[in-house]
Protein backbone atom coordinates (compact mmCIF):
# COMPACT_ATOMS: atom_id res chain seq x y z
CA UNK A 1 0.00 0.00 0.00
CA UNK A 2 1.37 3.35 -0.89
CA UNK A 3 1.78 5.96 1.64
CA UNK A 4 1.93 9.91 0.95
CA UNK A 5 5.61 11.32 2.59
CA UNK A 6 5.56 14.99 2.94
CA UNK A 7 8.32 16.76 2.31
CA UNK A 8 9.08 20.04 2.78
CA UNK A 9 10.90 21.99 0.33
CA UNK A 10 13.74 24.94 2.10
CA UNK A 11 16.62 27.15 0.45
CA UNK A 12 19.42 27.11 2.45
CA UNK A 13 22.09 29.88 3.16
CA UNK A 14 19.50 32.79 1.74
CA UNK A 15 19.96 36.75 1.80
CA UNK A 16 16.87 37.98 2.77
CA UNK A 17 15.33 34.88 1.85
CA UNK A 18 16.49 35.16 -2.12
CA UNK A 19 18.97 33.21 -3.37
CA UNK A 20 20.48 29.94 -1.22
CA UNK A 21 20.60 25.76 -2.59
CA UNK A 22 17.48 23.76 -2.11
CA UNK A 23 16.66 21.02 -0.04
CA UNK A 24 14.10 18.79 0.86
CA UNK A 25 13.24 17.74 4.59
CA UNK A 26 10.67 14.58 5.02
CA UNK A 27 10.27 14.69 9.27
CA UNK A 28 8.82 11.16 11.13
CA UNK A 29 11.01 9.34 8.76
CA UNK A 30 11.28 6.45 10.86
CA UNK A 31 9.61 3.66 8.98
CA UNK A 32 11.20 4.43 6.04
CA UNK A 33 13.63 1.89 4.28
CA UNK A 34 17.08 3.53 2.71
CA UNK A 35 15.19 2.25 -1.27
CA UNK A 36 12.43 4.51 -0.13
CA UNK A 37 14.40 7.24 1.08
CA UNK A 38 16.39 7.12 -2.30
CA UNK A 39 12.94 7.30 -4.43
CA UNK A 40 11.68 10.25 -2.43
CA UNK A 41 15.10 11.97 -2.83
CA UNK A 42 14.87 11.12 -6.72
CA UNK A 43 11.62 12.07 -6.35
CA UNK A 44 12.43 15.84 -5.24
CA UNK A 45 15.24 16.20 -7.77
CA UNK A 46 17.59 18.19 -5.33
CA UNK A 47 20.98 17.82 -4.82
CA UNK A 48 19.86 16.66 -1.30
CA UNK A 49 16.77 15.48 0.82
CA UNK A 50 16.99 14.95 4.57
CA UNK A 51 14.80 12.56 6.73
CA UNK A 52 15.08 12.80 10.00
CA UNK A 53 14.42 10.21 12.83
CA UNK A 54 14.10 9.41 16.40
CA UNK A 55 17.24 8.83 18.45
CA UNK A 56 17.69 7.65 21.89
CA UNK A 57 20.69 9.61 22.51
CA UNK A 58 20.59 12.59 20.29
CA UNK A 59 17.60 15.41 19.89
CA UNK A 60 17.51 13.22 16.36
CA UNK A 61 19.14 11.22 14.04
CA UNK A 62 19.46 12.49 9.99
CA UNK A 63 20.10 11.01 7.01
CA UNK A 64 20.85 12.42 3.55
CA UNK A 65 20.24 11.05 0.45
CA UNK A 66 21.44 12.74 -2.94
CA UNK A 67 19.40 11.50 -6.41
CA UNK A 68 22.29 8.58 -6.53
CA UNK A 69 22.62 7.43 -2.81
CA UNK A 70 23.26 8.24 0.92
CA UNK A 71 26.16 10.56 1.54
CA UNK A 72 27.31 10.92 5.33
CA UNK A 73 26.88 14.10 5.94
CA UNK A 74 25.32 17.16 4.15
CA UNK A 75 25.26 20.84 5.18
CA UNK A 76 22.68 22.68 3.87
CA UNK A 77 20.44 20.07 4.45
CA UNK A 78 21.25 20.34 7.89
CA UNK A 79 20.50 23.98 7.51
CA UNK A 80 17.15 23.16 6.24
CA UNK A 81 16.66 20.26 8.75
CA UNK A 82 17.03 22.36 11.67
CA UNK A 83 15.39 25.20 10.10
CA UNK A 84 12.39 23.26 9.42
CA UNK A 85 12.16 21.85 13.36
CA UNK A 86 12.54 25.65 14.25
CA UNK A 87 9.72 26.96 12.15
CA UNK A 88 7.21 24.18 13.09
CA UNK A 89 7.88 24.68 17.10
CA UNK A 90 9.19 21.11 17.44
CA UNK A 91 12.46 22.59 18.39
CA UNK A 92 12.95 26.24 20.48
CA UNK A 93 16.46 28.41 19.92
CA UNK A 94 18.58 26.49 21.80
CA UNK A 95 21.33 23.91 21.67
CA UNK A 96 21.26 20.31 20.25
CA UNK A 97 22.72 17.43 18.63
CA UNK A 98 22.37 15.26 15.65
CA UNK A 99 23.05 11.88 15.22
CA UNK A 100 24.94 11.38 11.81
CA UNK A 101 27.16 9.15 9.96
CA UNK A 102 30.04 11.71 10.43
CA UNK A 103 29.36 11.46 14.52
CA UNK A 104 27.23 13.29 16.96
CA UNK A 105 27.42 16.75 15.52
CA UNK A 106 25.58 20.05 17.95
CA UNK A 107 23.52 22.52 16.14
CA UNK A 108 22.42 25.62 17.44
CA UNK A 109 19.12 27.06 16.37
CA UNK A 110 19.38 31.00 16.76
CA UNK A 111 16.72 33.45 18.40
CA UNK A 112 16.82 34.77 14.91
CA UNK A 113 16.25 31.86 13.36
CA UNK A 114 19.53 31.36 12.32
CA UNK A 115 21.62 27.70 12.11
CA UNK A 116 24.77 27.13 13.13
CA UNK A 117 26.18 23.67 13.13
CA UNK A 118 29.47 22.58 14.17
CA UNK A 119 31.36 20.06 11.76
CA UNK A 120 34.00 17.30 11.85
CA UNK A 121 37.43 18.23 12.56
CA UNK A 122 38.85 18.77 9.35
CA UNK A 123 41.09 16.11 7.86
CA UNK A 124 43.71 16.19 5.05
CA UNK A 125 43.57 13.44 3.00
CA UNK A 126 45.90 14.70 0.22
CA UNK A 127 47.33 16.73 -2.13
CA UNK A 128 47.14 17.29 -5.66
CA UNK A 129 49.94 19.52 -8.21
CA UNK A 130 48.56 22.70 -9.99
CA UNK A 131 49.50 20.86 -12.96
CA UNK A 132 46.95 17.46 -12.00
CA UNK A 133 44.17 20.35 -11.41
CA UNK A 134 45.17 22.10 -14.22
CA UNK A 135 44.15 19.63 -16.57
CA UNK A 136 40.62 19.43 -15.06
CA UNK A 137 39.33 22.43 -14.55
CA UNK A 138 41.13 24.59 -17.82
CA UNK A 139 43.08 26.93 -15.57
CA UNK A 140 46.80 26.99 -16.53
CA UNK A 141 48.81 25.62 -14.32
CA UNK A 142 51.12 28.43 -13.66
CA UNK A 143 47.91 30.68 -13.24
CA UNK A 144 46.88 28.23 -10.65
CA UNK A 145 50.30 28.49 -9.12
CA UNK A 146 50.60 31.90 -8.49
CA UNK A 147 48.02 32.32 -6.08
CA UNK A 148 51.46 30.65 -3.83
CA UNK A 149 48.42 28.13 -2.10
CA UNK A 150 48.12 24.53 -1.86
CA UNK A 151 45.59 22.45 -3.27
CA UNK A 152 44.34 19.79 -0.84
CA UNK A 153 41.58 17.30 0.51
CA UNK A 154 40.18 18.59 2.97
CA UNK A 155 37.82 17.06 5.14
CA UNK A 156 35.18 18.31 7.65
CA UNK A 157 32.37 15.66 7.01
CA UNK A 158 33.11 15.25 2.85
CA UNK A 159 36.28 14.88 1.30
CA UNK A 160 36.66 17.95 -0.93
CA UNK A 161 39.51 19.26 -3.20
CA UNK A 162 39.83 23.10 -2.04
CA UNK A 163 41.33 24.91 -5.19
CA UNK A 164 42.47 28.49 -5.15
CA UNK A 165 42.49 31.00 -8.17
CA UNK A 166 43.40 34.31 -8.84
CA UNK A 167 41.01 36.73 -8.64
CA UNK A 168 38.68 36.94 -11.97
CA UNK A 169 39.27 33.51 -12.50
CA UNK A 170 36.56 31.84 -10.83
CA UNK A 171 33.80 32.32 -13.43
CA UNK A 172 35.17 31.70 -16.32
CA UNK A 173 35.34 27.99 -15.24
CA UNK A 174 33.14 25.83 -17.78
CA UNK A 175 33.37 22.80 -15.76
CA UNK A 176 33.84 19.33 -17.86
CA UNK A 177 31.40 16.91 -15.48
CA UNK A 178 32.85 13.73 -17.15
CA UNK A 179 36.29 14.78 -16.51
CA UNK A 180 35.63 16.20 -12.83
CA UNK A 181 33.55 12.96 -11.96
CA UNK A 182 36.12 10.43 -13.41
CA UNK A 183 38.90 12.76 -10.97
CA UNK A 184 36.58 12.51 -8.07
CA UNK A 185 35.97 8.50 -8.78
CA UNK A 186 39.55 7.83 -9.01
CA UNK A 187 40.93 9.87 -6.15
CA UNK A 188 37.53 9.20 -3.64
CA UNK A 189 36.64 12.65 -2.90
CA UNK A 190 33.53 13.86 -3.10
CA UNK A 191 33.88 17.23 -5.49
CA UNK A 192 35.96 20.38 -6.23
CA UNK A 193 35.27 23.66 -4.43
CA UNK A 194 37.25 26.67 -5.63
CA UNK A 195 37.71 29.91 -4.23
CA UNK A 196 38.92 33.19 -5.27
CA UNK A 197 39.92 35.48 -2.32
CA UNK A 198 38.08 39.01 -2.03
CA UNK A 199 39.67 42.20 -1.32
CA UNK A 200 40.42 43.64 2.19
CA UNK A 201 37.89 46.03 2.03
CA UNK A 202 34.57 43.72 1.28
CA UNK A 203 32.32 41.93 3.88
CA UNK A 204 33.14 38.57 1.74
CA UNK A 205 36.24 36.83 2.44
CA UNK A 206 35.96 34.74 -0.42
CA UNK A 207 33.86 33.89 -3.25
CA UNK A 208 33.23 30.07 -4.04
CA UNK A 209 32.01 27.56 -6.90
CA UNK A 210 31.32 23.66 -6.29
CA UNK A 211 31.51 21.29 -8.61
CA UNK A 212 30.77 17.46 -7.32
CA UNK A 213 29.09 15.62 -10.92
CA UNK A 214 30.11 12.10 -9.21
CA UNK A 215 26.73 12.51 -6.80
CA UNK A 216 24.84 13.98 -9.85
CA UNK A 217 25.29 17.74 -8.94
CA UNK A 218 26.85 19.38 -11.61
CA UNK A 219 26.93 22.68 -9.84
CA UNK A 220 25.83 23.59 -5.94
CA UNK A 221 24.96 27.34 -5.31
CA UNK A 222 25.45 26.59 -1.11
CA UNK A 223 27.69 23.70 0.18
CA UNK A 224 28.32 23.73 4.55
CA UNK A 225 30.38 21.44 4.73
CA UNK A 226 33.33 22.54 2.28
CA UNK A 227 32.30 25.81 3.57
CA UNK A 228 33.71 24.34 6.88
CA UNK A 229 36.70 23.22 5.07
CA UNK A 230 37.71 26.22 3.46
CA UNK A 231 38.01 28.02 6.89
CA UNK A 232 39.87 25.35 8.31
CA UNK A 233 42.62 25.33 5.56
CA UNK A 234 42.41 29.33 5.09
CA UNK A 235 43.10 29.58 9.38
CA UNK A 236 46.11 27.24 8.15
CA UNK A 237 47.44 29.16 5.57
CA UNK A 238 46.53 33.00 5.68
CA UNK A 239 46.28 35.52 8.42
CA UNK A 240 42.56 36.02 7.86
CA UNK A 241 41.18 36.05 11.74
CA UNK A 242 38.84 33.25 12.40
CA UNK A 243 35.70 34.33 11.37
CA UNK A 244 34.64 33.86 8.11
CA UNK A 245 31.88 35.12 5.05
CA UNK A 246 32.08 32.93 1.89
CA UNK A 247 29.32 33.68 -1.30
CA UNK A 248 28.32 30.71 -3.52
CA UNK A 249 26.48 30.50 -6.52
CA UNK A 250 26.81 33.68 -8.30
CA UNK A 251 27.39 31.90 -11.26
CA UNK A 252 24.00 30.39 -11.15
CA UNK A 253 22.48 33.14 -10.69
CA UNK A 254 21.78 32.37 -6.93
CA UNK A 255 23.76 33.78 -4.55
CA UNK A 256 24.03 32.17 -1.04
CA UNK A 257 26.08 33.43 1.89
CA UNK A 258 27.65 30.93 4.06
CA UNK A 259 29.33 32.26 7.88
CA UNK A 260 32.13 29.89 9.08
CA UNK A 261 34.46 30.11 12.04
CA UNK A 262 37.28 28.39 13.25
CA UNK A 263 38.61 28.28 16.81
CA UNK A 264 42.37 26.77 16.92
CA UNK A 265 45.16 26.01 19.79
CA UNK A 266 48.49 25.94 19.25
CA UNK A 267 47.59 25.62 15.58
CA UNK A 268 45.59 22.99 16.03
CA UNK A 269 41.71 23.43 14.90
CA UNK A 270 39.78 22.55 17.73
CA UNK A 271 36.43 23.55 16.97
CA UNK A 272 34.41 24.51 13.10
CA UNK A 273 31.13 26.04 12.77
CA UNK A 274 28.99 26.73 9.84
CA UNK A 275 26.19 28.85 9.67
CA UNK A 276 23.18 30.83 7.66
CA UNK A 277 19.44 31.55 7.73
CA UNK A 278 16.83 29.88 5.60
CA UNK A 279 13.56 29.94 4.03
CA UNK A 280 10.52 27.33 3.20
CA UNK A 281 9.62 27.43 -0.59
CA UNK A 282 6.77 24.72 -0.82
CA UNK A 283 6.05 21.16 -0.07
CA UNK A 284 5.91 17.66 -2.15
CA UNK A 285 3.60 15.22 -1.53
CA UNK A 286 5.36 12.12 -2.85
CA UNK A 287 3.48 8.37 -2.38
CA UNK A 288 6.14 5.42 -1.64
């Protein structure tokens, strides 16, 4: 017998409620099996869909499901998870924690509505040449080297390559998805995100594209968790302070504004939070 599963539909890491990367949230998601949660998700056609379950130790437990598969951890969707809870007076501002299959991960729902949710410790998992990137993404290699910054697999719930470029070079990318995926594939990491540093003077400390075609998303206008990882290596390698503004998707035409800071001792990171408001944009009713 079929059974109608609500889901509601939320843009993540909005400006004044324009702009931010879509997700779907089905609540009471108990009884449903992981080939269910997969249709729904295929169903919705976002990048991601959260359910969300009961939990005996945390507030809940969440799962996230792209149009391909699970994944282990998602940002935005958290975002819009939390968001969702917030809106519907299941959850208050306050502290809590979600069960995920990164860990136990606290989230804290602003007075203001706003999420912040605090992420893996980042990990490096490797490193790639400018002239391995190069090749990928149709930046010359010695433009890619001048920025004087690594490029590295970073960590903080996905494995993501962080790639730098010099200003006015991040969109003019024309990303090849076959050639990006089969990279990802062969190397196990999740997608690209590239950054281009702004100047001193603006509110933005950087300006970012992601690219992960492996899980089906071509493009992603808002991503929290490389969000997460970009702090963590930029605390590493520039003199930035430890609070951070990054802008995504300007190339699609819809901008999102991530916050992300970083607390560190003795140049160890020891704590990484990601954060941004939200806004409901409709509801599916899909029958499973």
């Amino acid at each position: 017998m079929l059974v109608n599963i609500e889901v509601a539909l939320v843009n993540s890491f909005t400006i004044n409620e324009k702009g931010g990367n879509p997700a779907g949230v089905v609540l009471n998601a108990d009884q449903l099996s992981d080939a269910k949660k997969l249709k729904i998700a295929q169903a919705v056609g976002y990048s991601e869909t959260a359910f969300v379950s009961s939990d005996d130790e945390a507030d809940c437990e969440v799962s996230f499901f792209t149009t391909t598969g699970e994944v282990d951890f998602c940002g935005h969707a958290t975002l819009a998870t939390f968001y969702i809870l917030y809106q519907k007076g299941i959850l208050a501002a306050g502290s809590y924690v979600q069960r995920t299959k990164v860990g136990m991960l606290p989230v804290i729902i602003e007075p203001n509505g706003k999420v912040v949710m605090e992420l893996q410790l980042p990990q490096k998992l490797d490193t790639f040449s400018y002239q391995e990137i190069s090749k990928v993404i149709g930046i010359e290699s010695n433009i890619l080297e001048s920025t004087k910054l690594p490029i590295e697999v970073i960590s903080t719930g996905l494995p993501d390559v962080i790639i730098p470029v010099p200003n006015g070079y991040l969109d003019v990318i024309e990303p090849d998805d076959e050639l990006i995926a089969n990279f990802c594939e062969n190397h196990k990491v999740v997608g690209f995100h590239v950054f281009e540093l702004c100047d001193a003077e603006s509110k933005l400390t950087a300006s970012c594209r992601n690219f992960a075609p492996l899980f089906g998303i071509s493009e992603e206008s808002a991503t929290g968790s490389s969000s997460g990882a970009l702090a963590c290596y930029l605390t590493e390698y520039l003199a930035l302070g430890c609070d951070y503004v990054f802008e995504q998707g300007r190339s699609m035409g819809c901008t999102s504004i991530i916050t992300a800071s970083v607390k560190s001792d003795n140049s160890s990171v020891i704590n990484v939070k990601v954060g941004g408001f939200a806004s409901i944009v409709g509801k599916l009713v899909i029958p499973v």
